[in-house]
N, C-alpha and C. Protein backbone atom coordinates (compact mmCIF):
# COMPACT_ATOMS: atom_id res chain seq x y z
N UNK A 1 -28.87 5.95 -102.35
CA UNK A 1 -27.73 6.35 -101.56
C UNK A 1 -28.04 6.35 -100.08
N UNK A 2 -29.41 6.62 -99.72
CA UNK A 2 -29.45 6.83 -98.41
C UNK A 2 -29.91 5.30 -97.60
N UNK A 3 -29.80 4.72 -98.52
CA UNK A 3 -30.41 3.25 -98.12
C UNK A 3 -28.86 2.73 -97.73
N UNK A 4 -27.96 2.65 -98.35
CA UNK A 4 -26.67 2.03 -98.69
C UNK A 4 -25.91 3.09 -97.30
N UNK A 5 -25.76 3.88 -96.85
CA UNK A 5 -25.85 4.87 -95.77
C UNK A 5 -26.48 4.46 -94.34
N UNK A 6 -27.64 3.84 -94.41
CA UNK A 6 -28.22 3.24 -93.43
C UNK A 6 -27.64 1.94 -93.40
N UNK A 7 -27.75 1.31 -94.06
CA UNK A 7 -26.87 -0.26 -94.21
C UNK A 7 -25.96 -0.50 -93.42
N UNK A 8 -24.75 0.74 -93.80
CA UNK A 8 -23.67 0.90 -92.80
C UNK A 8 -23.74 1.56 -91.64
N UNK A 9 -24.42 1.89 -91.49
CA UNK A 9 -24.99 2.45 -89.88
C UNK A 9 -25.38 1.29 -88.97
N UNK A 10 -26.03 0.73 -89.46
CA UNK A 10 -26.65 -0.36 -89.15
C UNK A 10 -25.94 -1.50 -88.49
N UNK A 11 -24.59 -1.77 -89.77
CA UNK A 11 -24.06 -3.02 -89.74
C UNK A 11 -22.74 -2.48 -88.73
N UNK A 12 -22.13 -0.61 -88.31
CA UNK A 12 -21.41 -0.67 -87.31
C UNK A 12 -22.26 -0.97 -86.03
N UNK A 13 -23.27 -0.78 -85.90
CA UNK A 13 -24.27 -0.73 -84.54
C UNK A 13 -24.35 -2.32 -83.99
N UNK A 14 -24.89 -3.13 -85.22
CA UNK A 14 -24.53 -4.78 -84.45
C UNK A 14 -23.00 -5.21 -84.72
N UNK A 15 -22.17 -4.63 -85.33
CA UNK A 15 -20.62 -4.85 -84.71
C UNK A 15 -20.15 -4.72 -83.92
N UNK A 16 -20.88 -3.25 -83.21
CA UNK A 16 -20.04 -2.94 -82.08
C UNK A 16 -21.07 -3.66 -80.70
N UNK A 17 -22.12 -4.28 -81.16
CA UNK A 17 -22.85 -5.22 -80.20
C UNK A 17 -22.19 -6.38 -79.96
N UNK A 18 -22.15 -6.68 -81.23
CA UNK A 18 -21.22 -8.47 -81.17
C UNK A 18 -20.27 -8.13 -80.48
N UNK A 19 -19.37 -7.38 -80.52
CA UNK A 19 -17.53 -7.06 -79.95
C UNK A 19 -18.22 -6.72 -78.81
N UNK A 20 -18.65 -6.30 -78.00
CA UNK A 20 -19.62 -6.10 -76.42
C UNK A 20 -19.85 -7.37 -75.91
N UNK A 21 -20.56 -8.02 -76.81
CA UNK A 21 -20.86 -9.39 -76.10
C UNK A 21 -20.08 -10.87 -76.22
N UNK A 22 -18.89 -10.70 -77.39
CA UNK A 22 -18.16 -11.65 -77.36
C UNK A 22 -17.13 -11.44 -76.26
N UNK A 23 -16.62 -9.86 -75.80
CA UNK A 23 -15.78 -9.72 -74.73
C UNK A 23 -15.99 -10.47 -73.22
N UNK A 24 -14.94 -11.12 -72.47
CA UNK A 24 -15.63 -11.66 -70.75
C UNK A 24 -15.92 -10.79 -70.16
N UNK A 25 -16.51 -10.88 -69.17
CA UNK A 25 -17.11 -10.30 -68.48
C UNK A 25 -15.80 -9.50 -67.27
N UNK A 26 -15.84 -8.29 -67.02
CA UNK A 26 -14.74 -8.32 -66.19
C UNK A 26 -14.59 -8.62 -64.62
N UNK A 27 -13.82 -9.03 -64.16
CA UNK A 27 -14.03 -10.01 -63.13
C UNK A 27 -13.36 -8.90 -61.75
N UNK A 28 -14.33 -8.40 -61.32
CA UNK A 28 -13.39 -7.07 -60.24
C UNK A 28 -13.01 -8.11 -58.96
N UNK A 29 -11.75 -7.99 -58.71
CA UNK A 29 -11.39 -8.70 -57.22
C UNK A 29 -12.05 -7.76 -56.15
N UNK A 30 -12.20 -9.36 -55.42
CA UNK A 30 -12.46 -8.92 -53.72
C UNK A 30 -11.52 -8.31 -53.15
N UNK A 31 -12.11 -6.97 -52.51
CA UNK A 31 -11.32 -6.10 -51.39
C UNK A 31 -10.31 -6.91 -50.20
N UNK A 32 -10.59 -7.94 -50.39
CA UNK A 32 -9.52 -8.79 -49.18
C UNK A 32 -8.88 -9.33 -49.88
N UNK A 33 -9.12 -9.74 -51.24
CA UNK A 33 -7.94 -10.57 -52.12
C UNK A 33 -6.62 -9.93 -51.93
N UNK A 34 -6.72 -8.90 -52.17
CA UNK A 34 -5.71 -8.07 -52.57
C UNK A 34 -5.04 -7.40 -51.29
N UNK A 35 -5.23 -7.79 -50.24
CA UNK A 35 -4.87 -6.48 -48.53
C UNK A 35 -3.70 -7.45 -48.22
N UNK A 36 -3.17 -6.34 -47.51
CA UNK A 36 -1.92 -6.70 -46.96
C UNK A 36 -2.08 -7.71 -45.93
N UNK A 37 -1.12 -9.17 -45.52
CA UNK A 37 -1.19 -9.36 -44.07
C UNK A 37 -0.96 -8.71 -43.19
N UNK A 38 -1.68 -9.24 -41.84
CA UNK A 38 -1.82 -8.29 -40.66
C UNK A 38 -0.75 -8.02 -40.10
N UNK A 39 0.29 -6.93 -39.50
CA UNK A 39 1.06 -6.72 -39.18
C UNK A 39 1.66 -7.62 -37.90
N UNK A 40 2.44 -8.23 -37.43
CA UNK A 40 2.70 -9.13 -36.13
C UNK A 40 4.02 -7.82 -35.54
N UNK A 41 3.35 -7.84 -34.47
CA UNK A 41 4.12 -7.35 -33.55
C UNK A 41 5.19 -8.66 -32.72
N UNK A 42 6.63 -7.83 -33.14
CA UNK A 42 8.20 -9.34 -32.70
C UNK A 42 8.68 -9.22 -31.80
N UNK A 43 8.58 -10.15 -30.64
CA UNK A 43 9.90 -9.86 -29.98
C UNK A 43 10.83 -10.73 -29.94
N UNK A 44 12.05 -10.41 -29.30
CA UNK A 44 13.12 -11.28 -29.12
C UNK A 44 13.58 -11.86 -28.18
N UNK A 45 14.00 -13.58 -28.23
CA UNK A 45 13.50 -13.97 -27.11
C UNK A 45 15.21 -13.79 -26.15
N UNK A 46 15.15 -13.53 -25.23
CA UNK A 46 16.46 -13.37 -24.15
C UNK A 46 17.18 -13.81 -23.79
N UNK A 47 17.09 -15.50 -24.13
CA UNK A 47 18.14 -16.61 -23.94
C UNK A 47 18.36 -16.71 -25.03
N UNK A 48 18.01 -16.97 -26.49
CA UNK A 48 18.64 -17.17 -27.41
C UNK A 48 18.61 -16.21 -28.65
N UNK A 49 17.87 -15.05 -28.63
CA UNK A 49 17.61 -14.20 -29.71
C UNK A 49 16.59 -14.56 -30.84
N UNK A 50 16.33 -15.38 -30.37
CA UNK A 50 14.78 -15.94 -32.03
C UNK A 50 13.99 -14.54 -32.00
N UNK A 51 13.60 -14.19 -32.91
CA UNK A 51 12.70 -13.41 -33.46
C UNK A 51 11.41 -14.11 -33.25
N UNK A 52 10.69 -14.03 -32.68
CA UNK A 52 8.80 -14.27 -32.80
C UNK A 52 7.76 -13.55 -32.76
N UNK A 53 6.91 -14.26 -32.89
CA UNK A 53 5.40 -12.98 -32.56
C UNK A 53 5.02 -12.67 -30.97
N UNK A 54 5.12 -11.57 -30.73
CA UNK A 54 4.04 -11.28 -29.48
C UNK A 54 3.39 -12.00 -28.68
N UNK A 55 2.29 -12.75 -29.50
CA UNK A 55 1.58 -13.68 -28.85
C UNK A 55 1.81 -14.71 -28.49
N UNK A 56 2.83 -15.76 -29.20
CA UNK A 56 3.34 -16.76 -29.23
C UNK A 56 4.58 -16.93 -28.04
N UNK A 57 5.19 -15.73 -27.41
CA UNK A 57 6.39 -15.54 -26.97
C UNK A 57 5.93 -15.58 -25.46
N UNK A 58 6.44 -16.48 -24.26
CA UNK A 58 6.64 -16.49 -23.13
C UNK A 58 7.01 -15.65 -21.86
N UNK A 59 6.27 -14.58 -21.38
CA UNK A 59 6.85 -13.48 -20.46
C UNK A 59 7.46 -14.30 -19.22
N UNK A 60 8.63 -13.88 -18.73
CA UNK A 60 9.30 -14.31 -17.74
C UNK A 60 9.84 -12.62 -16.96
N UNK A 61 10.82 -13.30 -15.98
CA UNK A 61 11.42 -12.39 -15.13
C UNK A 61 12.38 -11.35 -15.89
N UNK A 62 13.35 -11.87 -16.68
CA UNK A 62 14.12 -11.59 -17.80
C UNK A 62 13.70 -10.51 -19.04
N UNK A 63 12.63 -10.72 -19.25
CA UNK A 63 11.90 -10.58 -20.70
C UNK A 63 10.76 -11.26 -21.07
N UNK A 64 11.35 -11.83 -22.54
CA UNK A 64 10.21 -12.52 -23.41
C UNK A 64 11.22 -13.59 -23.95
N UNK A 65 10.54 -14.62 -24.20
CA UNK A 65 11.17 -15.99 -24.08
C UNK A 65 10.11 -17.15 -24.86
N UNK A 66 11.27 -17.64 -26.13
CA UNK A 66 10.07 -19.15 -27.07
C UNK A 66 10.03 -20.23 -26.54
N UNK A 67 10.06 -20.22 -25.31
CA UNK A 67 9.30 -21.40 -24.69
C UNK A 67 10.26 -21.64 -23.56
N UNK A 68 9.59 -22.48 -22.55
CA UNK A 68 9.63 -22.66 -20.83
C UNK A 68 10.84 -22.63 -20.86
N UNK A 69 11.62 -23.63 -21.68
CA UNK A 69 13.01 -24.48 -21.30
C UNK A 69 13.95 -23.22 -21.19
N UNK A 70 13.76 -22.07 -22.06
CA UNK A 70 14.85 -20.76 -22.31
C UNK A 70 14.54 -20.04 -21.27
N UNK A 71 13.28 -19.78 -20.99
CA UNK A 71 12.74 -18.98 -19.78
C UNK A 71 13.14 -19.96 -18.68
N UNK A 72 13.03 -20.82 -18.48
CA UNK A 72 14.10 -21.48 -16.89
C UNK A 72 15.26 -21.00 -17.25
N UNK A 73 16.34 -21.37 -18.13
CA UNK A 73 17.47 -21.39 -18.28
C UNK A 73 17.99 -19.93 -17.71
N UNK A 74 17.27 -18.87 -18.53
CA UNK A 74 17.67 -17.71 -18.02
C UNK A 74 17.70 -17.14 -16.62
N UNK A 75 16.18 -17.71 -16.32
CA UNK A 75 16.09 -17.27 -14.96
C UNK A 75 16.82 -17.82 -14.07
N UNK A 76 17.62 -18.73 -14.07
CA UNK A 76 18.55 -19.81 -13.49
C UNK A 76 19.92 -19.14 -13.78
N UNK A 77 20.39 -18.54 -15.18
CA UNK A 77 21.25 -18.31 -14.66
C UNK A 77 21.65 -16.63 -14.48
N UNK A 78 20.18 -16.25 -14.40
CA UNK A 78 20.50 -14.63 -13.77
C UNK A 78 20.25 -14.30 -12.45
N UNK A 79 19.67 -15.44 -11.87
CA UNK A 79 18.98 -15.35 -10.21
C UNK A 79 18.02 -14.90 -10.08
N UNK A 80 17.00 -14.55 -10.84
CA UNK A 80 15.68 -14.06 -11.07
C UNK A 80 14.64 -14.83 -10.94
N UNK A 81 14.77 -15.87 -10.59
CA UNK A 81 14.00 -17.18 -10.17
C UNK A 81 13.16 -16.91 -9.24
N UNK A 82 12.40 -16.54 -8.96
CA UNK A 82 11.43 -16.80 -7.47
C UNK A 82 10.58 -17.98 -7.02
């Protein structure tokens, strides 16, 4: 009896080995996989209202402006031209 007792002791111990090692491996993501994009600070540009980023956006007399042609335009037709 105590043989037949050990047997099954035995045979849950390399079961629950096999089921351990047939499982994958678990795969933890990278801390940057998962992060939010970086926040962009918007402004709006003064001759025509586009929404853009901060950096990308043209300071003039007026404001902030997506490029030269809107920033003349405005300044042309507010008299802010120097």
């Amino acid at each position: 009896m105590k043989y037949l007792l050990l047997i099954v002791v035995l045979a849950l111990v390399f079961s629950m080995l096999a089921r351990k090692r047939a499982r994958p491996p678990e795969v933890k993501p990278e801390p940057n996989a998962r992060s939010k994009p970086p926040v962009l600070n918007m402004v709006t540009c003064a001759q025509c209202g586009l929404h853009l980023p901060l950096d990308e956006a043209l300071p003039g007399q007026g404001g902030m402006f997506c490029g030269a042609a809107h920033r003349a335009s405005y300044e042309l037709e507010h008299g802010t031209r120097s």
